[in-house]
N, C-alpha and C. Protein backbone atom coordinates (compact mmCIF):
# COMPACT_ATOMS: atom_id res chain seq x y z
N UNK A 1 97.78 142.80 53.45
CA UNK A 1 99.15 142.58 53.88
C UNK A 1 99.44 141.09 53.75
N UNK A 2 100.28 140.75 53.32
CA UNK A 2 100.99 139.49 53.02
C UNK A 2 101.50 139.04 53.81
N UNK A 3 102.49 137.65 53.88
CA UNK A 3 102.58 136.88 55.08
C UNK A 3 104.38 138.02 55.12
N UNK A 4 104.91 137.49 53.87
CA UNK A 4 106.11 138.27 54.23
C UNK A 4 106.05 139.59 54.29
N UNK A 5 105.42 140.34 54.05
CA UNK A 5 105.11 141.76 54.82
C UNK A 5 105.12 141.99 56.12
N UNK A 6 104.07 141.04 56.96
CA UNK A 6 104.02 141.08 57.94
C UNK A 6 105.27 140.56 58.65
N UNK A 7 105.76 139.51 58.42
CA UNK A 7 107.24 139.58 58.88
C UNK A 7 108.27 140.22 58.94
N UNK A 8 108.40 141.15 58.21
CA UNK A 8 109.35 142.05 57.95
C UNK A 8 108.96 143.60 58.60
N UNK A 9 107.61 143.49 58.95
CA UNK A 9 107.41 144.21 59.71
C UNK A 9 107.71 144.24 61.19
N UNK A 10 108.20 143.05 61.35
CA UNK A 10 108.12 142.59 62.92
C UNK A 10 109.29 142.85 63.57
N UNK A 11 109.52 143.64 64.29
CA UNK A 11 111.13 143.97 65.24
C UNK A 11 112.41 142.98 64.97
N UNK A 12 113.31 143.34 64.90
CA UNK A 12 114.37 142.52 64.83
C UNK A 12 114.40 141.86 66.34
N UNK A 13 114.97 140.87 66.55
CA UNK A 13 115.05 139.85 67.91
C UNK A 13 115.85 141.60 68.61
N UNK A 14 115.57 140.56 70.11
CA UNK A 14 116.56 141.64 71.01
C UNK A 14 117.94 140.78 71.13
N UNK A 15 118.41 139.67 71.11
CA UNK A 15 119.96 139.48 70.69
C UNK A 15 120.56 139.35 69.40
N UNK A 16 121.65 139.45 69.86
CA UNK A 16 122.26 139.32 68.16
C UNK A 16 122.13 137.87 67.92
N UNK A 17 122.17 138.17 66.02
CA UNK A 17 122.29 136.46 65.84
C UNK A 17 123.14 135.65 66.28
N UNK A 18 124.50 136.20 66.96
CA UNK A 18 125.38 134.82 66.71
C UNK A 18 124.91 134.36 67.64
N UNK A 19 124.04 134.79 68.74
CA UNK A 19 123.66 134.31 70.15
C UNK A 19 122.35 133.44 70.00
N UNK A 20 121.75 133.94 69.15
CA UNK A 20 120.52 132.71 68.62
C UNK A 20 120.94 131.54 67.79
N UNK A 21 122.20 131.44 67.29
CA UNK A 21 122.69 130.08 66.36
C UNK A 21 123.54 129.69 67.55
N UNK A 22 123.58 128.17 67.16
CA UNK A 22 124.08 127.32 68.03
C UNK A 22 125.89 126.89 67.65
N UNK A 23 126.78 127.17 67.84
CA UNK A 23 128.35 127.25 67.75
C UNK A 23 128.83 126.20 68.23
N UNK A 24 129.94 125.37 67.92
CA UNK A 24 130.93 124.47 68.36
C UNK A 24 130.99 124.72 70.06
N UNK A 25 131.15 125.50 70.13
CA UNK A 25 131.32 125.74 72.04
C UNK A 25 130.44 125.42 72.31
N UNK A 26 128.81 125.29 72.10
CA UNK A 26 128.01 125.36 72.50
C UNK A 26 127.65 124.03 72.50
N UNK A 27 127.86 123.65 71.36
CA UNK A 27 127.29 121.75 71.21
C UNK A 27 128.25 121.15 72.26
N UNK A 28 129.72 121.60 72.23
CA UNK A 28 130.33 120.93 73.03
C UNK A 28 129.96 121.21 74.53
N UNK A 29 129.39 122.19 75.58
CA UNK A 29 128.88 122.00 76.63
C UNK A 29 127.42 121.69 76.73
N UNK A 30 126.87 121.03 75.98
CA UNK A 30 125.75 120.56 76.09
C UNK A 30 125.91 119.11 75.73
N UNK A 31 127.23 118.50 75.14
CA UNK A 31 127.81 117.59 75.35
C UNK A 31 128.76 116.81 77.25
N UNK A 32 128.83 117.81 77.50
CA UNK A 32 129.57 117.60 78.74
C UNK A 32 128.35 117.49 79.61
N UNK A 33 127.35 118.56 79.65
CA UNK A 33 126.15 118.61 80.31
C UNK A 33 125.61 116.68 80.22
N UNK A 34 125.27 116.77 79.01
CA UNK A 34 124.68 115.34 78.89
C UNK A 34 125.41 114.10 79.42
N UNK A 35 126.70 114.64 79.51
CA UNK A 35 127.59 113.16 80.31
C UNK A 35 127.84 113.28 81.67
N UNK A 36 127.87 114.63 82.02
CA UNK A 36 127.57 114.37 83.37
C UNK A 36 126.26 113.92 84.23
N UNK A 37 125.43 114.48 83.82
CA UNK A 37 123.92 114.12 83.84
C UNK A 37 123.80 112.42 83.44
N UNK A 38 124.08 112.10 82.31
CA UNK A 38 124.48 110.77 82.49
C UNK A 38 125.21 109.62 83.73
N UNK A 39 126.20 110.58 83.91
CA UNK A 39 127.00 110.16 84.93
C UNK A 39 125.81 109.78 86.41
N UNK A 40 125.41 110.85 86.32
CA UNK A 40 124.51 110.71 87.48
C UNK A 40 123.50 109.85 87.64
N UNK A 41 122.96 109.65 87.19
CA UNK A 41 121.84 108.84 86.30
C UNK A 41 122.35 107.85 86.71
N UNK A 42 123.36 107.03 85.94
CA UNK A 42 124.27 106.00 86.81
C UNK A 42 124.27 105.51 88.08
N UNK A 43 124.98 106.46 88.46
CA UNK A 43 125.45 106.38 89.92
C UNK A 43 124.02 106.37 90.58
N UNK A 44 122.53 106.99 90.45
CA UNK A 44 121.58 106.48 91.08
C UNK A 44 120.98 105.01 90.85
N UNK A 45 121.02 104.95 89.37
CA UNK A 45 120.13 103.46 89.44
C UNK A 45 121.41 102.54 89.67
N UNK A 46 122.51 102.41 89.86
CA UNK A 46 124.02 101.13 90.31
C UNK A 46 122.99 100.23 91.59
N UNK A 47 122.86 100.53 92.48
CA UNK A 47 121.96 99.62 93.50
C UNK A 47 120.54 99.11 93.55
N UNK A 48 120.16 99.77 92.12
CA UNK A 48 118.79 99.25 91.76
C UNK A 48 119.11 97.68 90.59
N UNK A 49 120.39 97.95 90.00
CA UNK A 49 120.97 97.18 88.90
C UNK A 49 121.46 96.48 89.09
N UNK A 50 121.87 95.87 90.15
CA UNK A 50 123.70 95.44 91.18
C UNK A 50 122.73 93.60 91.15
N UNK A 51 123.19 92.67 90.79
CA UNK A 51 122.83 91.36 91.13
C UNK A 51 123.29 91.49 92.78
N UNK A 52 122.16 90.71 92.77
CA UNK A 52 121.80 90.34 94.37
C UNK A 52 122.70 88.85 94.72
N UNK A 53 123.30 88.65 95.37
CA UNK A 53 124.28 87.37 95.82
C UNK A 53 123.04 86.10 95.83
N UNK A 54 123.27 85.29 95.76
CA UNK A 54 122.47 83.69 95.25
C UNK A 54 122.54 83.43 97.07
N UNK A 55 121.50 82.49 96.95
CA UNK A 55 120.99 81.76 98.60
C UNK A 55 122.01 81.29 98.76
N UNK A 56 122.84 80.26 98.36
CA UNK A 56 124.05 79.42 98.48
C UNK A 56 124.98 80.32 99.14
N UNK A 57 125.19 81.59 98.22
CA UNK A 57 126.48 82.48 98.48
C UNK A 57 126.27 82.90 100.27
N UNK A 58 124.78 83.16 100.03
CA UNK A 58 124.70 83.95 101.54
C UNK A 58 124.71 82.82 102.83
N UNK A 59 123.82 81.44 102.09
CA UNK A 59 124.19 80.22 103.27
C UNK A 59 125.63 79.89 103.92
N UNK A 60 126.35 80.05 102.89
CA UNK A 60 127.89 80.20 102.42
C UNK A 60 128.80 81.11 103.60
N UNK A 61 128.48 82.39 103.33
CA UNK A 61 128.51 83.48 104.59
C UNK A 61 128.37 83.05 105.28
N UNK A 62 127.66 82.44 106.37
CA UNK A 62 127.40 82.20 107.43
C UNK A 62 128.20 81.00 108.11
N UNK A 63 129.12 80.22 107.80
CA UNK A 63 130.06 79.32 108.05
C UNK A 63 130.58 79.82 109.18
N UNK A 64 131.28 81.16 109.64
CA UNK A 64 132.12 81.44 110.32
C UNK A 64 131.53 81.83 111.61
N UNK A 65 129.66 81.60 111.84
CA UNK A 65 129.17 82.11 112.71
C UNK A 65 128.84 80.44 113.66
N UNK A 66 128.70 81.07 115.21
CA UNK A 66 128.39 79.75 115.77
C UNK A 66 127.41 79.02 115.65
N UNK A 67 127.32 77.79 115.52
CA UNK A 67 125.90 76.95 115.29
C UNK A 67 124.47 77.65 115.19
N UNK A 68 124.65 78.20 116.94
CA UNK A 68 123.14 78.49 117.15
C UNK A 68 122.60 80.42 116.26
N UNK A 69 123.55 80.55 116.17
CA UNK A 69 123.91 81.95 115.36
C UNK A 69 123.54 81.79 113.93
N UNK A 70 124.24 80.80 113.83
CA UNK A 70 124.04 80.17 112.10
C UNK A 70 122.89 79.94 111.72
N UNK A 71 122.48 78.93 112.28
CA UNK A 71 120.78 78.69 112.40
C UNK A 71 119.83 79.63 112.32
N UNK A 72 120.07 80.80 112.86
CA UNK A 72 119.05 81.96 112.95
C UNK A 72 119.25 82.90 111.53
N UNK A 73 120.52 83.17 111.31
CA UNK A 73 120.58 83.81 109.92
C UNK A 73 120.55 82.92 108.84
N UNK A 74 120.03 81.30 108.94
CA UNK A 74 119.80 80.61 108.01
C UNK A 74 118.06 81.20 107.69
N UNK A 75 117.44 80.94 109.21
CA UNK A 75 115.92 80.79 108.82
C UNK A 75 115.75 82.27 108.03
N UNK A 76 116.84 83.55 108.61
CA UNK A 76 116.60 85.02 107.73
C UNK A 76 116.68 84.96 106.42
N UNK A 77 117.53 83.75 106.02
CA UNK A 77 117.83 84.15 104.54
C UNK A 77 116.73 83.29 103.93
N UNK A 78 116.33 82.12 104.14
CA UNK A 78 115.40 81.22 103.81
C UNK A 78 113.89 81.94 103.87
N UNK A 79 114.21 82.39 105.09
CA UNK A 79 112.16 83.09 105.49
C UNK A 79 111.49 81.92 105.77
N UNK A 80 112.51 81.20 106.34
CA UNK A 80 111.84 79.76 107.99
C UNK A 80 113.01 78.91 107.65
N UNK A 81 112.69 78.18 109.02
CA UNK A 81 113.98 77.21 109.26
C UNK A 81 113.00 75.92 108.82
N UNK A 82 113.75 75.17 108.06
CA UNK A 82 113.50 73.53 107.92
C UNK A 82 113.50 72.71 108.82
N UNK A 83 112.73 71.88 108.92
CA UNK A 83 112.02 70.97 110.06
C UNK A 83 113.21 70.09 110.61
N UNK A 84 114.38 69.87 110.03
CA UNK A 84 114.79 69.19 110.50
C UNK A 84 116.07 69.76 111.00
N UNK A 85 116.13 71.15 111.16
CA UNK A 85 117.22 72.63 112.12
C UNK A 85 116.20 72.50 112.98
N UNK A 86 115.09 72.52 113.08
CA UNK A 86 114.11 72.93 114.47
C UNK A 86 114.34 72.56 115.67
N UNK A 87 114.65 71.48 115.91
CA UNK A 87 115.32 70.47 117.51
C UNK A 87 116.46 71.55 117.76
N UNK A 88 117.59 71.33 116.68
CA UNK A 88 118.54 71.91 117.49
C UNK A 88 118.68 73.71 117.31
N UNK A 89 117.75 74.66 117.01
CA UNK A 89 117.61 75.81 116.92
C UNK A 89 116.82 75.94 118.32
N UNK A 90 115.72 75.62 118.78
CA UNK A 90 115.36 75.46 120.17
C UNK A 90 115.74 74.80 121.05
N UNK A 91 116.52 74.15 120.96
CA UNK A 91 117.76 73.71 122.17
C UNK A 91 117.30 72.28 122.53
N UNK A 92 116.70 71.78 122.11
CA UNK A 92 116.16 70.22 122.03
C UNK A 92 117.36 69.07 121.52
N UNK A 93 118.17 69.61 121.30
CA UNK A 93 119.20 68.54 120.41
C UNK A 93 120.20 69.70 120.21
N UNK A 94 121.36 68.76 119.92
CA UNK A 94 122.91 69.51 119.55
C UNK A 94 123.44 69.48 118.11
N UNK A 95 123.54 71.14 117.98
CA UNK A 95 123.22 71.45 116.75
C UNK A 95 124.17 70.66 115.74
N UNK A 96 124.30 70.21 114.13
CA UNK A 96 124.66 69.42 113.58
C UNK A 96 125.76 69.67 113.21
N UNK A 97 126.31 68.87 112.38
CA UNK A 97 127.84 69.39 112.12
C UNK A 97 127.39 70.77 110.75
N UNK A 98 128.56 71.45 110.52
CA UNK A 98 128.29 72.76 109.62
C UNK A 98 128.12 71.75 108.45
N UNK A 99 128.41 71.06 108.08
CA UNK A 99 128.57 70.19 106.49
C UNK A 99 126.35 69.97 106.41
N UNK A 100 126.14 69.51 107.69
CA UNK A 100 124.95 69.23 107.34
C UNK A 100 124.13 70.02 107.63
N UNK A 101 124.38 71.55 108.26
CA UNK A 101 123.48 72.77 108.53
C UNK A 101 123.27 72.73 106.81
N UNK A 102 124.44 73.03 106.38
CA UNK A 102 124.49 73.90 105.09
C UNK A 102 124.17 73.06 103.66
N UNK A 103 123.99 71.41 104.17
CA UNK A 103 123.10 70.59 102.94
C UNK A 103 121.69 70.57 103.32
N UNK A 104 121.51 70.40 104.73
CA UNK A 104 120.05 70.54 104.24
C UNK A 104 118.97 72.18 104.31
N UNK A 105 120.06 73.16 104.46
CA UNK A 105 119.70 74.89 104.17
C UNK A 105 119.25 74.82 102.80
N UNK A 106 120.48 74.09 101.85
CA UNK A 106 120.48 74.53 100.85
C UNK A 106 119.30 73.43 100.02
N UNK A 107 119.18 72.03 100.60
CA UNK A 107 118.11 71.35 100.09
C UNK A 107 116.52 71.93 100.19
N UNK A 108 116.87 72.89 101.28
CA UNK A 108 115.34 73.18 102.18
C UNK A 108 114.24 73.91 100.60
N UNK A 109 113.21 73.83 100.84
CA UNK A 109 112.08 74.37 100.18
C UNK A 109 111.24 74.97 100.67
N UNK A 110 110.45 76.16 99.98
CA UNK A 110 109.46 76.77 100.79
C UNK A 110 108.34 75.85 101.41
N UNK A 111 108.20 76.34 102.88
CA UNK A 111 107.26 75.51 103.85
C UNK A 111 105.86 75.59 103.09
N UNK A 112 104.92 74.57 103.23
CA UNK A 112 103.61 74.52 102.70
C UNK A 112 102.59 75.24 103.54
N UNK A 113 101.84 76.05 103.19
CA UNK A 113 101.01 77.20 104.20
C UNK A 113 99.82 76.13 104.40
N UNK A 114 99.41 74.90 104.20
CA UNK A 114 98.22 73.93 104.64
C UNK A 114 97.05 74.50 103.83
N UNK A 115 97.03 75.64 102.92
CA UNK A 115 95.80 76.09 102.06
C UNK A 115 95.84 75.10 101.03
N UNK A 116 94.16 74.70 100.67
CA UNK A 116 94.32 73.41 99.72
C UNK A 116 94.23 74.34 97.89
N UNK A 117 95.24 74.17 97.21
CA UNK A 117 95.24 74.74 96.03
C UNK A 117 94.08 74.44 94.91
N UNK A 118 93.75 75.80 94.63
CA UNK A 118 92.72 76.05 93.73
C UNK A 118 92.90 75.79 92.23
């Protein structure tokens, strides 16, 4: 028995053909499928993608809060307060004018952890 023998021996499908070929209607909702699905796709990664606001912007924000208020969501955004907010963040001194919270926030640098570099 031969190859096309054996094929022709073999049952006809159980649907009709037009249902096994692929038709204009068909590409077109598997077109819509793919853009909505797209769509979605989107809309999950938007907050994985979204630029994050700059230190400045967020030091910036904080203008409208009171001194000792200010000070505290400075050291949050920084991840520590600069040595020279410290007096007046613990109540040792009166806190500075906003012009100079927010020059030396924005001058500040990460604190040195005292480990001697390898």
């Amino acid at each position: 028995m031969t190859r096309a023998d054996l094929i022709a021996a073999l049952p006809d499908g159980r649907l009709p053909p037009e249902l096994t070929a692929l038709g204009a209607t068909d590409l077109l909702l598997l077109f819509g499928v793919g853009l909505v699905l797209s769509a979605l796709l989107s809309a999950l990664a938007a907050p994985f993608l979204a630029r994050r606001p700059s230190r400045r912007a967020l030091i910036r924000a904080t203008r409208s809060l009171p001194p000792e208020e200010r000070l505290l969501a400075i050291a949050r955004i920084l991840g520590h307060l600069p040595k020279r907010l410290r007096p007046a963040a613990y109540g040792r001194e009166a806190p500075p004018p906003s012009e100079t919270i927010e020059r030396i926030a924005l001058n500040a640098k990460a604190p040195k952890t005292g480990k001697a570099d390898r």
